[in-house]
PDB file of N, CA and C in Angstrom:
ATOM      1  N   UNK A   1       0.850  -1.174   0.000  1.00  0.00           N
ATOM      2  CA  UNK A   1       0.000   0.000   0.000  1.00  0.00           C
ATOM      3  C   UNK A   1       0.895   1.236   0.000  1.00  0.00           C
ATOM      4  N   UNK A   2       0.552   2.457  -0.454  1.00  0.00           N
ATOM      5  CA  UNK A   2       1.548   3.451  -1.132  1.00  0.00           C
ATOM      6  C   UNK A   2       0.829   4.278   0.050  1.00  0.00           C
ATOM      7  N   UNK A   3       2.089   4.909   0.549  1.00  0.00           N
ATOM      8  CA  UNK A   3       2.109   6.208   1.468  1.00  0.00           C
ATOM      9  C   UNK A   3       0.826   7.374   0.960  1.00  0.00           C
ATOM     10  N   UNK A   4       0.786   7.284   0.191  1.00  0.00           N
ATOM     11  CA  UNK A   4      -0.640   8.211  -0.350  1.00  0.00           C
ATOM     12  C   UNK A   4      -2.065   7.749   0.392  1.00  0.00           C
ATOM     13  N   UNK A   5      -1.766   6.430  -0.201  1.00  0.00           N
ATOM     14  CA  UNK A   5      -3.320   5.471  -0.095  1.00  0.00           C
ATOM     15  C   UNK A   5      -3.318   5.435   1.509  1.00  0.00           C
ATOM     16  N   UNK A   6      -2.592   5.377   1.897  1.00  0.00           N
ATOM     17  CA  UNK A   6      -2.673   5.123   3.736  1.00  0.00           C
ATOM     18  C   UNK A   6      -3.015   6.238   4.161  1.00  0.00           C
ATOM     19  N   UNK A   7      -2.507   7.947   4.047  1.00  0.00           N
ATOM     20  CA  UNK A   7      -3.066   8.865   4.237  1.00  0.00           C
ATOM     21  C   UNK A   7      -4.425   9.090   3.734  1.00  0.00           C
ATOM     22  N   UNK A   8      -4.416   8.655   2.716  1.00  0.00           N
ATOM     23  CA  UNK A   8      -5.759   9.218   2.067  1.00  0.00           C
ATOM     24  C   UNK A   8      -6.592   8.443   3.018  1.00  0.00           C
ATOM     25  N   UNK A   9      -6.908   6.998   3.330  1.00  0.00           N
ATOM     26  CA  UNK A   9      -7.474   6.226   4.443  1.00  0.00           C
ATOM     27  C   UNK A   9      -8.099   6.723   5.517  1.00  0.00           C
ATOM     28  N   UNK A  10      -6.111   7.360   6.401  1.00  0.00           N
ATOM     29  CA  UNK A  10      -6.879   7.791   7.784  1.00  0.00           C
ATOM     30  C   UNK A  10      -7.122   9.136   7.524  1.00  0.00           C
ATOM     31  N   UNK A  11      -6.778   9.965   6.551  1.00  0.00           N
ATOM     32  CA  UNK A  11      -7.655  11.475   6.761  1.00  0.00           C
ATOM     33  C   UNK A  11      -9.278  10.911   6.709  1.00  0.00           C
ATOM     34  N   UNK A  12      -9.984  10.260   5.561  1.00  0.00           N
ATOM     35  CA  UNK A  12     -11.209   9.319   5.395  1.00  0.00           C
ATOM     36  C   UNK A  12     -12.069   8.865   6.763  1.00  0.00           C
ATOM     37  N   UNK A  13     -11.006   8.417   7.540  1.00  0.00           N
ATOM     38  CA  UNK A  13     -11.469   7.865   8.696  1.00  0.00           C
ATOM     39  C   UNK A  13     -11.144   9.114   9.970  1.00  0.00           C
ATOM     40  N   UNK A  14     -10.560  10.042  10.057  1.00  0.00           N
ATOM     41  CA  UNK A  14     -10.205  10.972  10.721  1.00  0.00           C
ATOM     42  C   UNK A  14     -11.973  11.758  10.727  1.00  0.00           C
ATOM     43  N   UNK A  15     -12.004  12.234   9.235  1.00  0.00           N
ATOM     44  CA  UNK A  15     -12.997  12.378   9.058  1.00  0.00           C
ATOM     45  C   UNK A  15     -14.604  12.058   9.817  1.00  0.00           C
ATOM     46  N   UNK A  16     -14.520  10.547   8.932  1.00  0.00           N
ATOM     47  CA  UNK A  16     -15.665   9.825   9.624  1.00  0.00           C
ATOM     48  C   UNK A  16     -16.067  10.130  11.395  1.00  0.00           C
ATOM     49  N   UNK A  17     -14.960   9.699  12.142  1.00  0.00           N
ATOM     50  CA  UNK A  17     -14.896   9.788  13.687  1.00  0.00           C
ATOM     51  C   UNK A  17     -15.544  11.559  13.805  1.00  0.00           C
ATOM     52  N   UNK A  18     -14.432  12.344  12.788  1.00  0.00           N
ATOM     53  CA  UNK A  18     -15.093  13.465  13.927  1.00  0.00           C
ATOM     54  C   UNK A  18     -16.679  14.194  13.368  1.00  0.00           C
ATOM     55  N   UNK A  19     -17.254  13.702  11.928  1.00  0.00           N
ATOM     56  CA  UNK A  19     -18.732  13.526  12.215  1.00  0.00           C
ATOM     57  C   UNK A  19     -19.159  12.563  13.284  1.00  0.00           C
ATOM     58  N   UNK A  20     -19.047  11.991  13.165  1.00  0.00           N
ATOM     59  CA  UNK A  20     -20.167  10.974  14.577  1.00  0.00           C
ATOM     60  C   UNK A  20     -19.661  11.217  16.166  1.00  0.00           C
ATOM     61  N   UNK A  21     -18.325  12.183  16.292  1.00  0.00           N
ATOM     62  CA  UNK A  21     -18.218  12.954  18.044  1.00  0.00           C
ATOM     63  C   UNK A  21     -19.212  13.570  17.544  1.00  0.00           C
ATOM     64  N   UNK A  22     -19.281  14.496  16.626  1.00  0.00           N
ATOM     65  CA  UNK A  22     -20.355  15.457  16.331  1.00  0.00           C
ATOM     66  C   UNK A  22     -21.444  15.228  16.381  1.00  0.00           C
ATOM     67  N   UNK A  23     -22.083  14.128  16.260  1.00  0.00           N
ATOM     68  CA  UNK A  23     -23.776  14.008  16.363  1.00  0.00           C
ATOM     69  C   UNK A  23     -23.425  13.604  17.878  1.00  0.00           C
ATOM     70  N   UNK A  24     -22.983  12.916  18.780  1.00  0.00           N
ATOM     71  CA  UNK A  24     -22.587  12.234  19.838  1.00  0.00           C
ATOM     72  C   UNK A  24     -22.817  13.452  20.923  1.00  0.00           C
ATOM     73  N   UNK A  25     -22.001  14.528  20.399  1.00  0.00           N
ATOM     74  CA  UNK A  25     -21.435  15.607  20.954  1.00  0.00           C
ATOM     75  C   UNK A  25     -22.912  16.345  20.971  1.00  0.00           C
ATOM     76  N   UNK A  26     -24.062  16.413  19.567  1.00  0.00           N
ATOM     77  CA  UNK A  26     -25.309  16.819  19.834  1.00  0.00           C
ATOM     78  C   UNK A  26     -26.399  16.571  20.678  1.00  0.00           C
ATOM     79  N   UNK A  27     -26.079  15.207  20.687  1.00  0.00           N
ATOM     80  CA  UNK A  27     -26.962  14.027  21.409  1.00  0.00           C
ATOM     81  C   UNK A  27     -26.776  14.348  22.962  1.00  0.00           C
ATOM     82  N   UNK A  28     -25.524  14.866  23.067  1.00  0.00           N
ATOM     83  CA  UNK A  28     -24.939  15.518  24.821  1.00  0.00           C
ATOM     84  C   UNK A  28     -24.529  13.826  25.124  1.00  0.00           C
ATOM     85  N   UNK A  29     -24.204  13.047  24.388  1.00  0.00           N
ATOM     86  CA  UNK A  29     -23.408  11.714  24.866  1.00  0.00           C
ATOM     87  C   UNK A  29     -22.455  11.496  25.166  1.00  0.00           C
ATOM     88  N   UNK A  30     -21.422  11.998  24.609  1.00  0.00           N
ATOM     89  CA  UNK A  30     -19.790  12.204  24.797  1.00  0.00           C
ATOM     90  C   UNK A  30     -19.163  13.861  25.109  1.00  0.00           C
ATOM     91  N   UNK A  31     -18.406  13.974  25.832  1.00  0.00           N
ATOM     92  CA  UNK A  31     -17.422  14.910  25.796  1.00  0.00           C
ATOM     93  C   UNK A  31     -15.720  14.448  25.974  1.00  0.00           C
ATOM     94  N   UNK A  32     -14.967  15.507  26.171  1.00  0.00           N
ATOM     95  CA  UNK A  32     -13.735  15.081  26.391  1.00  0.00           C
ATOM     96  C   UNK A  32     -13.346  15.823  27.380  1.00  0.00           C
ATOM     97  N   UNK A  33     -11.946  15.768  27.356  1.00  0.00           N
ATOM     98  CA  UNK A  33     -11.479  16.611  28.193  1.00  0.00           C
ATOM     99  C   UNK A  33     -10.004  15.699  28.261  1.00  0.00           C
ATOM    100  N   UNK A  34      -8.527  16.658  28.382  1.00  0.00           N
ATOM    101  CA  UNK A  34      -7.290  15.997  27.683  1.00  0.00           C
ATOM    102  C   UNK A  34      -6.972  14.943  26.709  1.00  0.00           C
ATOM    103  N   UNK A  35      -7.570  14.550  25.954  1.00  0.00           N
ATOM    104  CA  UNK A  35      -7.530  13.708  24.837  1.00  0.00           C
ATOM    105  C   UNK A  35      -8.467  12.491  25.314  1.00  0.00           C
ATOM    106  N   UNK A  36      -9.072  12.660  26.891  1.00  0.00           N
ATOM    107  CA  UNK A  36     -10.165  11.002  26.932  1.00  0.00           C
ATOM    108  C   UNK A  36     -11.294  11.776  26.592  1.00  0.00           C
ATOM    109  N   UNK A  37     -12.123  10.492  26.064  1.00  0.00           N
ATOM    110  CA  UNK A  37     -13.331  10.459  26.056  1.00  0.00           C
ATOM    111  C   UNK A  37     -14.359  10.222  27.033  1.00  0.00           C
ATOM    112  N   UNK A  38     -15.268  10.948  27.729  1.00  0.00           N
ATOM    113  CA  UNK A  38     -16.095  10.784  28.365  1.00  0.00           C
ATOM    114  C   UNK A  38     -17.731  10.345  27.817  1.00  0.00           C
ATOM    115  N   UNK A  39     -18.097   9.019  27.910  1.00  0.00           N
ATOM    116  CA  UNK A  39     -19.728   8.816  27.292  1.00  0.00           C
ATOM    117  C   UNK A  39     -20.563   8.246  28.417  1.00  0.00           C
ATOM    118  N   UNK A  40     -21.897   8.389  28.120  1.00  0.00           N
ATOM    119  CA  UNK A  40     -22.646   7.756  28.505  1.00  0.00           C
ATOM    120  C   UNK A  40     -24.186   7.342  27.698  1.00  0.00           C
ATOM    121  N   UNK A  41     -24.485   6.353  28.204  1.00  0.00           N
ATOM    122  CA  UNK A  41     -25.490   6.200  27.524  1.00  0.00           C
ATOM    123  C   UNK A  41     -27.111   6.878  27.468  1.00  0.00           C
ATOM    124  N   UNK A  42     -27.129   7.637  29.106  1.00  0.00           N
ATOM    125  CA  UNK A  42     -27.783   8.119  29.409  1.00  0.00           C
ATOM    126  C   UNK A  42     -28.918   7.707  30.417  1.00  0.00           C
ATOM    127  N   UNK A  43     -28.533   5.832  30.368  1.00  0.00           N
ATOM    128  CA  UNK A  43     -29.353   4.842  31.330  1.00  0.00           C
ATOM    129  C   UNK A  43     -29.180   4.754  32.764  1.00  0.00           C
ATOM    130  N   UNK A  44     -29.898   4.992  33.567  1.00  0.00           N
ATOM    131  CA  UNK A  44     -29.196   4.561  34.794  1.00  0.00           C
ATOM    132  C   UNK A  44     -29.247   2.863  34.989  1.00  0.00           C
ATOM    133  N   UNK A  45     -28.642   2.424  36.061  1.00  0.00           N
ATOM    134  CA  UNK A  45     -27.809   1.243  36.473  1.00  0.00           C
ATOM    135  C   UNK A  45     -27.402   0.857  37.472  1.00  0.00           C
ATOM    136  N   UNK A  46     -27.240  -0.385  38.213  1.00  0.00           N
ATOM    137  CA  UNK A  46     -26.414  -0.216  39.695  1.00  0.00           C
ATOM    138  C   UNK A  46     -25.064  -0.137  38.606  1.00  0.00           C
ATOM    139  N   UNK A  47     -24.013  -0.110  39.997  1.00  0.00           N
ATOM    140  CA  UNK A  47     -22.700  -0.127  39.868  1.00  0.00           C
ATOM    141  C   UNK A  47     -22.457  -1.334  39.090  1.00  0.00           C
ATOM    142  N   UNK A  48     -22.119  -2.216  39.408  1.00  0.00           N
ATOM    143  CA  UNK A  48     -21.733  -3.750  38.105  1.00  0.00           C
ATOM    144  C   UNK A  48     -22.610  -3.805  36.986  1.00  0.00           C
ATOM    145  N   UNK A  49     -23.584  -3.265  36.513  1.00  0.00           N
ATOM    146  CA  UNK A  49     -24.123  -3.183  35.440  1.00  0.00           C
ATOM    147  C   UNK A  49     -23.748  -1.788  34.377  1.00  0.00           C
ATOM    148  N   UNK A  50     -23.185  -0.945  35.343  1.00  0.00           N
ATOM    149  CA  UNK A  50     -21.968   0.342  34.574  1.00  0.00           C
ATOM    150  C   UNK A  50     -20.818  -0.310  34.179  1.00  0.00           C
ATOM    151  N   UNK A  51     -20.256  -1.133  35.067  1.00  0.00           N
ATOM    152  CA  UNK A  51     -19.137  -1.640  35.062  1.00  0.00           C
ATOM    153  C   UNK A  51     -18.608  -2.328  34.189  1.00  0.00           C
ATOM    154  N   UNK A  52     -20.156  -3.114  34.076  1.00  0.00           N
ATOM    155  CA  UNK A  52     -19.923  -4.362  32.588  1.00  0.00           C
ATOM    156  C   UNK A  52     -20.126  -3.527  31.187  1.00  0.00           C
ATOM    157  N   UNK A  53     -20.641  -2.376  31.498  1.00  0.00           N
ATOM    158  CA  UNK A  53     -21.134  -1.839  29.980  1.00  0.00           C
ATOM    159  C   UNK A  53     -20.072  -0.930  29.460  1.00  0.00           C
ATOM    160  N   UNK A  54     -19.149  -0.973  30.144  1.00  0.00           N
ATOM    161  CA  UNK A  54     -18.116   0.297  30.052  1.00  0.00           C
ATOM    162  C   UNK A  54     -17.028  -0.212  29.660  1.00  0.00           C
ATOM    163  N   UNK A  55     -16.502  -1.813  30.668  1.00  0.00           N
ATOM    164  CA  UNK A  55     -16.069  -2.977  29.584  1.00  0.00           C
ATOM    165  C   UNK A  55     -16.361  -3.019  28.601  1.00  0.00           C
ATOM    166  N   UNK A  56     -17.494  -3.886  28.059  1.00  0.00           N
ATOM    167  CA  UNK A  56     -17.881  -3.938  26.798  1.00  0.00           C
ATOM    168  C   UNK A  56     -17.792  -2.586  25.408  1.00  0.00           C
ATOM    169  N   UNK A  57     -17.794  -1.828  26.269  1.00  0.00           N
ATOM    170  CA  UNK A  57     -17.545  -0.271  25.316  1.00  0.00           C
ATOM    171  C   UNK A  57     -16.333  -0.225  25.245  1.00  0.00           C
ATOM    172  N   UNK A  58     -14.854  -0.931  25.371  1.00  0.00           N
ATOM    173  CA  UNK A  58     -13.915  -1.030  25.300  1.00  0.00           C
ATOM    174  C   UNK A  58     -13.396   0.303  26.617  1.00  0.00           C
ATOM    175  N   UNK A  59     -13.654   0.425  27.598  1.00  0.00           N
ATOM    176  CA  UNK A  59     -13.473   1.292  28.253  1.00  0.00           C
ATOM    177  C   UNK A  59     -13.400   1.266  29.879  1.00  0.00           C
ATOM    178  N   UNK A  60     -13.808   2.318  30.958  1.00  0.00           N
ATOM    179  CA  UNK A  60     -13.989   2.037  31.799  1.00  0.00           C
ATOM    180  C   UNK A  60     -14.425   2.752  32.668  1.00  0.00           C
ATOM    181  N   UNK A  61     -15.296   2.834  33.797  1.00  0.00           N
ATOM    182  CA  UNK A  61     -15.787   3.941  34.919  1.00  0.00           C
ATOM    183  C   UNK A  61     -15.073   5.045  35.177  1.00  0.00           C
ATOM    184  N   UNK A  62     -15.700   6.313  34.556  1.00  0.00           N
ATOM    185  CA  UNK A  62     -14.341   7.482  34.881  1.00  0.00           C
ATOM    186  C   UNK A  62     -14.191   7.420  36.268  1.00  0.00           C
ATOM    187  N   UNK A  63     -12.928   7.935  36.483  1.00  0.00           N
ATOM    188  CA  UNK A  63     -12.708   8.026  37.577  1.00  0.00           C
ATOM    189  C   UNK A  63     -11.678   9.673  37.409  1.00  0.00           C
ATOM    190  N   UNK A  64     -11.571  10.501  37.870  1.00  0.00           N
ATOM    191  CA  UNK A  64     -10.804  12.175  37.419  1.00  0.00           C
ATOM    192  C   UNK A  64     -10.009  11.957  38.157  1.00  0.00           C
ATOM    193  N   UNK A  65      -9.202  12.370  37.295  1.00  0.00           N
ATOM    194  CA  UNK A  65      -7.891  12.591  37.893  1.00  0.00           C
ATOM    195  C   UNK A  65      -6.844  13.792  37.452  1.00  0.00           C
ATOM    196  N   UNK A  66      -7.931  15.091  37.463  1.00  0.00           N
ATOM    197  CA  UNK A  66      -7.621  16.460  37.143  1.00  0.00           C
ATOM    198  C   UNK A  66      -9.415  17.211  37.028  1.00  0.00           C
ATOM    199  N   UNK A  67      -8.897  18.314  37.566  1.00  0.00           N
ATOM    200  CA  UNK A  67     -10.586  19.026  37.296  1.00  0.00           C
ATOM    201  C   UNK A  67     -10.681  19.271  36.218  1.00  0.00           C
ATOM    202  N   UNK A  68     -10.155  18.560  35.237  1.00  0.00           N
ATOM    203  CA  UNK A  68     -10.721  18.890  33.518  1.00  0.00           C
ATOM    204  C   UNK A  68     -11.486  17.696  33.605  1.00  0.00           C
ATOM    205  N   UNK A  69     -11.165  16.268  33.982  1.00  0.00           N
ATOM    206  CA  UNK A  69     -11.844  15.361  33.708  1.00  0.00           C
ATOM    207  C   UNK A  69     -12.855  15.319  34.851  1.00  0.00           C
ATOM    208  N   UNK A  70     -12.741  16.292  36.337  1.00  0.00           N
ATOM    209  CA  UNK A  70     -14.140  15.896  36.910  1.00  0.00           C
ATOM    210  C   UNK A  70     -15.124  16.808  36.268  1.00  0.00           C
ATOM    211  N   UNK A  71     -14.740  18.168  35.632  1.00  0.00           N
ATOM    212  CA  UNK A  71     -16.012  18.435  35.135  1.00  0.00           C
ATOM    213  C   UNK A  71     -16.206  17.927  34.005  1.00  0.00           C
ATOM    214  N   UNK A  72     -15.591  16.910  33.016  1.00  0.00           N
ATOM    215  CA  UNK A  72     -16.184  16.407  32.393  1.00  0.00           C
ATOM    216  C   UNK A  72     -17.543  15.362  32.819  1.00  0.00           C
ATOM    217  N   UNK A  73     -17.113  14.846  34.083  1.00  0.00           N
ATOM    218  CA  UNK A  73     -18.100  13.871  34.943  1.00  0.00           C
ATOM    219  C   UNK A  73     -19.006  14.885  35.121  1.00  0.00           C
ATOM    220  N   UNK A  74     -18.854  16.011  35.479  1.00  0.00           N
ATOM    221  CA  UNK A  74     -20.379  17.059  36.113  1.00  0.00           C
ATOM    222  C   UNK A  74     -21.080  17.247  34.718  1.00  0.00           C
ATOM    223  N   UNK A  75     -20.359  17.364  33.630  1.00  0.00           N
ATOM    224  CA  UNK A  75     -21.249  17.480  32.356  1.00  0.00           C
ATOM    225  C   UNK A  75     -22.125  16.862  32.271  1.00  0.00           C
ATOM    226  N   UNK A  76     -22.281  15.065  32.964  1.00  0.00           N
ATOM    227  CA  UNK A  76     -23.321  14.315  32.544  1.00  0.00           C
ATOM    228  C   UNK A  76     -24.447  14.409  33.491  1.00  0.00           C
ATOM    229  N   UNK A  77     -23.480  14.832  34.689  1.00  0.00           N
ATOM    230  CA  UNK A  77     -24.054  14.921  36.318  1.00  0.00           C
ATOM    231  C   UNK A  77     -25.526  15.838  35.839  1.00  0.00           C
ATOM    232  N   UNK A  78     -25.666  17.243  35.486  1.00  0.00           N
ATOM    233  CA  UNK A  78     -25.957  18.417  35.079  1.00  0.00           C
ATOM    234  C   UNK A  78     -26.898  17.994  33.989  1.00  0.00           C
ATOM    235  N   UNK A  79     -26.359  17.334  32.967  1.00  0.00           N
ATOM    236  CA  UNK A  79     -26.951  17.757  31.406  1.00  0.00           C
ATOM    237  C   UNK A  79     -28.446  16.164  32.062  1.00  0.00           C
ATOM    238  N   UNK A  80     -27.964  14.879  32.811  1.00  0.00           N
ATOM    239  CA  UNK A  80     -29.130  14.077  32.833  1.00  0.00           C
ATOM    240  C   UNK A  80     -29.831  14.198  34.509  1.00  0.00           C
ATOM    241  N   UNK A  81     -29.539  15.548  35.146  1.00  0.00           N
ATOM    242  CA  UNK A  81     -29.853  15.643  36.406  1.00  0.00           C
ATOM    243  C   UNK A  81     -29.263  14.520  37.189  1.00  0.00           C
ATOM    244  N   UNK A  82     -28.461  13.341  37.588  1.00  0.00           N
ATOM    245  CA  UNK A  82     -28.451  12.620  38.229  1.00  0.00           C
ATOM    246  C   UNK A  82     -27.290  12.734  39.007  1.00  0.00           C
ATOM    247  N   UNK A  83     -27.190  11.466  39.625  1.00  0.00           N
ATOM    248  CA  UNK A  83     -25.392  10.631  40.189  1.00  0.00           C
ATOM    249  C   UNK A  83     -24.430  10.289  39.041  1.00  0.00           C
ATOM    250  N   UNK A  84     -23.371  10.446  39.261  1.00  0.00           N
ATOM    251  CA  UNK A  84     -22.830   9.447  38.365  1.00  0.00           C
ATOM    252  C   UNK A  84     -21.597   8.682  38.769  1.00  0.00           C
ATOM    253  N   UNK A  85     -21.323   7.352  38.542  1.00  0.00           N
ATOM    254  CA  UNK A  85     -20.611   6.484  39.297  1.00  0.00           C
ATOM    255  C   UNK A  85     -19.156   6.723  39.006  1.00  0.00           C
ATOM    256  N   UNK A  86     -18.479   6.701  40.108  1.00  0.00           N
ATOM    257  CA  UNK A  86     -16.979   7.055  39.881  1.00  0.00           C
ATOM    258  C   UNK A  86     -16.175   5.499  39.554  1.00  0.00           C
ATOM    259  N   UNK A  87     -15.333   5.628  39.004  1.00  0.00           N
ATOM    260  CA  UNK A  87     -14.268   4.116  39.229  1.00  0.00           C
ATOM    261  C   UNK A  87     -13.097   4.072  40.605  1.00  0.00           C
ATOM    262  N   UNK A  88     -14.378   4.366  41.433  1.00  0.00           N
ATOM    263  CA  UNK A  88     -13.219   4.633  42.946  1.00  0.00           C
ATOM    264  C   UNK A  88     -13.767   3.540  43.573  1.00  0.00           C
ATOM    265  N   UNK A  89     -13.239   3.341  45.186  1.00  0.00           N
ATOM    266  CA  UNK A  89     -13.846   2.552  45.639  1.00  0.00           C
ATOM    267  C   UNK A  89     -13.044   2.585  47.204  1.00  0.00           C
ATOM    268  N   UNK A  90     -13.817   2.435  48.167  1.00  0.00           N
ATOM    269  CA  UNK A  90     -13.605   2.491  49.914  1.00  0.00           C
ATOM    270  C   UNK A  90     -12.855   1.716  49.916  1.00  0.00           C
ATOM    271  N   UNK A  91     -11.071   1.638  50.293  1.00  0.00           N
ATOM    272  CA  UNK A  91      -9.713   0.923  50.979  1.00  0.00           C
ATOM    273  C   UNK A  91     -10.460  -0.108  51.929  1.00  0.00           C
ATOM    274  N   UNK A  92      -9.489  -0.199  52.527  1.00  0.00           N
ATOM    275  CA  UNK A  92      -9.614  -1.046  53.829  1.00  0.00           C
ATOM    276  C   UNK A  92      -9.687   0.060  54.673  1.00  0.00           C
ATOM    277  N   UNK A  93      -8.967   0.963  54.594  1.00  0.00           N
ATOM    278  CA  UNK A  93      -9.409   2.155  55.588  1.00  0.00           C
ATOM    279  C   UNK A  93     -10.191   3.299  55.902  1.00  0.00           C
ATOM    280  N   UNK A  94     -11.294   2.927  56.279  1.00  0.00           N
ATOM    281  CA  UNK A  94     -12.847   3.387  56.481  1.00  0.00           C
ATOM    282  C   UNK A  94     -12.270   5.098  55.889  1.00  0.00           C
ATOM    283  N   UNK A  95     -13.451   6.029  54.812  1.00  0.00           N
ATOM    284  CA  UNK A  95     -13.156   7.146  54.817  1.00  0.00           C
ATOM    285  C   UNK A  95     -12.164   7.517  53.389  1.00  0.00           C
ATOM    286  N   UNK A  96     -11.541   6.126  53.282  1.00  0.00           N
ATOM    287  CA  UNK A  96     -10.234   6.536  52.821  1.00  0.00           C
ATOM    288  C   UNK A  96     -10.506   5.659  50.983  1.00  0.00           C
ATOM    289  N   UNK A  97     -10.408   6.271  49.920  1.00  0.00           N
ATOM    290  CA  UNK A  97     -11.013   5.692  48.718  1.00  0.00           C
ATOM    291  C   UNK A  97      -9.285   5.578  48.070  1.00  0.00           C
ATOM    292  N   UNK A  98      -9.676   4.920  46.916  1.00  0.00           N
ATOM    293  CA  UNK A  98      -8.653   4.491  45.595  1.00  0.00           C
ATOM    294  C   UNK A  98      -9.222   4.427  44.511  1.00  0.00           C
ATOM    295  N   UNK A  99      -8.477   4.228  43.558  1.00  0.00           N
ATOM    296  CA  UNK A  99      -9.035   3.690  42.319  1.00  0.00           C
ATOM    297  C   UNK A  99      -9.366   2.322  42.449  1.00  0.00           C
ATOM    298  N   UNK A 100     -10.278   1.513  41.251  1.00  0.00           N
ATOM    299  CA  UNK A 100     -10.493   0.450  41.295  1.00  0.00           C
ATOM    300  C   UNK A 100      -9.644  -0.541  41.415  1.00  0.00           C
ATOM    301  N   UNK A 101      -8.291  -0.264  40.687  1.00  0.00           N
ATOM    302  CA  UNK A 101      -7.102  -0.990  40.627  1.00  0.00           C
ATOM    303  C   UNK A 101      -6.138  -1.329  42.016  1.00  0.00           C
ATOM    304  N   UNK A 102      -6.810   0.179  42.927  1.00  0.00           N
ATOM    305  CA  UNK A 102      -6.023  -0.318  43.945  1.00  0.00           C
ATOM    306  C   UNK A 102      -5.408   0.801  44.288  1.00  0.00           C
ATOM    307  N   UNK A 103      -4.587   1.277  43.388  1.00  0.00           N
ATOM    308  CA  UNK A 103      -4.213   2.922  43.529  1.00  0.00           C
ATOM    309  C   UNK A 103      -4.171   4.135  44.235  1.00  0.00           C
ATOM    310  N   UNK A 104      -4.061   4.490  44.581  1.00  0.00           N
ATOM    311  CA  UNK A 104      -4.182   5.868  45.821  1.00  0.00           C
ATOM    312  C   UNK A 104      -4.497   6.744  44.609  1.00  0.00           C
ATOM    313  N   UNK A 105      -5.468   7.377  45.345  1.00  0.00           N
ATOM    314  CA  UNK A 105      -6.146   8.622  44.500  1.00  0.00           C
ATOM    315  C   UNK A 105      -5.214   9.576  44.541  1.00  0.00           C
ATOM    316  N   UNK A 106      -4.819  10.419  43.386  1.00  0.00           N
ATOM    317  CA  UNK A 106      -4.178  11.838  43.375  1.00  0.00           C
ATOM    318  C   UNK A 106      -4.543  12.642  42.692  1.00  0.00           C
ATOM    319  N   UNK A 107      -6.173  12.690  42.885  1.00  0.00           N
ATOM    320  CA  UNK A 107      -6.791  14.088  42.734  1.00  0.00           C
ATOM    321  C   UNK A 107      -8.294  13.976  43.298  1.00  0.00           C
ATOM    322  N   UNK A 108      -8.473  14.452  44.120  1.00  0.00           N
ATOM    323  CA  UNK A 108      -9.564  14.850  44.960  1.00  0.00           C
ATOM    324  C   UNK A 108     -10.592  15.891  44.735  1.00  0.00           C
ATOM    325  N   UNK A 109     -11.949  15.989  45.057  1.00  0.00           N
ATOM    326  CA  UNK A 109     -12.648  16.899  44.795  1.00  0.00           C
ATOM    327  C   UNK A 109     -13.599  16.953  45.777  1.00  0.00           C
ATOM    328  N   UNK A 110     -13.677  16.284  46.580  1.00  0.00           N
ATOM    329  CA  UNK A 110     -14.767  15.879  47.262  1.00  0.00           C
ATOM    330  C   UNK A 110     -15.726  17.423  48.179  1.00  0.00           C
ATOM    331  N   UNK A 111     -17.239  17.045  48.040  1.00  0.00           N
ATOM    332  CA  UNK A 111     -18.095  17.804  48.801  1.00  0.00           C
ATOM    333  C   UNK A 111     -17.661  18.005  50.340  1.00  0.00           C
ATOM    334  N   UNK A 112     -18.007  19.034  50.672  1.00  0.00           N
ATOM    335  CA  UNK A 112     -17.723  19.166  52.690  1.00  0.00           C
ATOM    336  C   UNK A 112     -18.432  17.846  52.999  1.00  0.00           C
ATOM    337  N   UNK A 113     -17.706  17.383  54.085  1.00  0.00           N
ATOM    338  CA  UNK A 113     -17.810  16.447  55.044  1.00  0.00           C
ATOM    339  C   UNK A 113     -17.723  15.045  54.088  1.00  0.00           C
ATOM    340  N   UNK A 114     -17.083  14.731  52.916  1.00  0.00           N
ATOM    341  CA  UNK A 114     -17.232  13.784  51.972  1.00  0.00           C
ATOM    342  C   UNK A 114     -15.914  13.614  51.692  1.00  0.00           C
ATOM    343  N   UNK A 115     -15.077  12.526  51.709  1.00  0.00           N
ATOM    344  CA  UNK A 115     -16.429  10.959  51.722  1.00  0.00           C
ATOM    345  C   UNK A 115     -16.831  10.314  53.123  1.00  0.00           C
ATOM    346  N   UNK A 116     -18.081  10.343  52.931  1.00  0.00           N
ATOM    347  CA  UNK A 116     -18.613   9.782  54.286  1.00  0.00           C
ATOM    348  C   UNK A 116     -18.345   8.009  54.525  1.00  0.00           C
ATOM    349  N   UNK A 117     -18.295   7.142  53.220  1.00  0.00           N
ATOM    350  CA  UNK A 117     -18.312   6.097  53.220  1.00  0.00           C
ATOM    351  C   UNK A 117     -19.453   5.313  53.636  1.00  0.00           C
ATOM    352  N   UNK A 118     -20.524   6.334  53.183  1.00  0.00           N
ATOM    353  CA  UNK A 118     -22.092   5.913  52.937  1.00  0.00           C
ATOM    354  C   UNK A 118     -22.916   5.628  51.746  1.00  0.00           C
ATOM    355  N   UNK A 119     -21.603   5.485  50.483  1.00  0.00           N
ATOM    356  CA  UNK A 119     -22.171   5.414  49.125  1.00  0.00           C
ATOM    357  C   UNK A 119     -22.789   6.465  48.500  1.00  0.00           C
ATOM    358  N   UNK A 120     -23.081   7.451  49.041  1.00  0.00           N
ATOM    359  CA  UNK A 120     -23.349   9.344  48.646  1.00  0.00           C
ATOM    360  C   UNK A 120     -22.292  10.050  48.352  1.00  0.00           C
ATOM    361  N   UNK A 121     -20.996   9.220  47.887  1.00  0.00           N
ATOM    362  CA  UNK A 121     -19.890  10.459  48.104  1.00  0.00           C
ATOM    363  C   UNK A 121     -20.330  11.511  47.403  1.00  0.00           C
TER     364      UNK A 121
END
């Protein structure tokens, strides 16, 4: 395949993607914020039924880790009135959260008196 034909391809497909952020982006389904993508479907869910669908979307429960990406989370918070589930989760030490992986959080946002470790964070 000739250096032409391969450009010509992904400009084609460069293309394609950024019509359909664009209807996505109309729909209020996706935003970004530093090069991730933030979506939702707009359904609510318990927690393992986000979990599995976010998998399957090749992806995973935001979790911010800069106030560009938590207000990307308030975008959905706002635009579908609701909660929306973080990819954090209560340590062993009451109060005290991580990422799903395990991780120590290093970026915080939390409401006064939060996290309570009552599932309201």
């Amino acid at each position: 395949v000739a250096d032409d034909e391969v450009r010509d391809i992904n400009h084609q497909l460069e293309h394609r993607i950024s019509r359909l952020e664009g209807v996505l982006r109309l729909e209020k389904t996706i935003t970004e914020s530093g090069g991730k993508i933030f979506a939702t479907n707009g359904k609510k869910a318990d927690f393992n039924a986000t979990l599995q669908k976010c998998k399957e979307a090749g992806g995973s429960i935001a979790a911010p880790r800069n106030p560009g990406e938590n207000d990307a989370i308030q975008y959905f918070v706002k635009t579908y009135n609701t909660y929306a589930y973080l990819g954090v989760k209560e340590s062993l030490i009451p109060g005290k959260f991580q990422f799903l992986d395990g991780t120590e959080l290093s970026y915080t946002n939390w409401h006064l008196n939060e996290p309570s470790g009552k599932g309201e964070e």
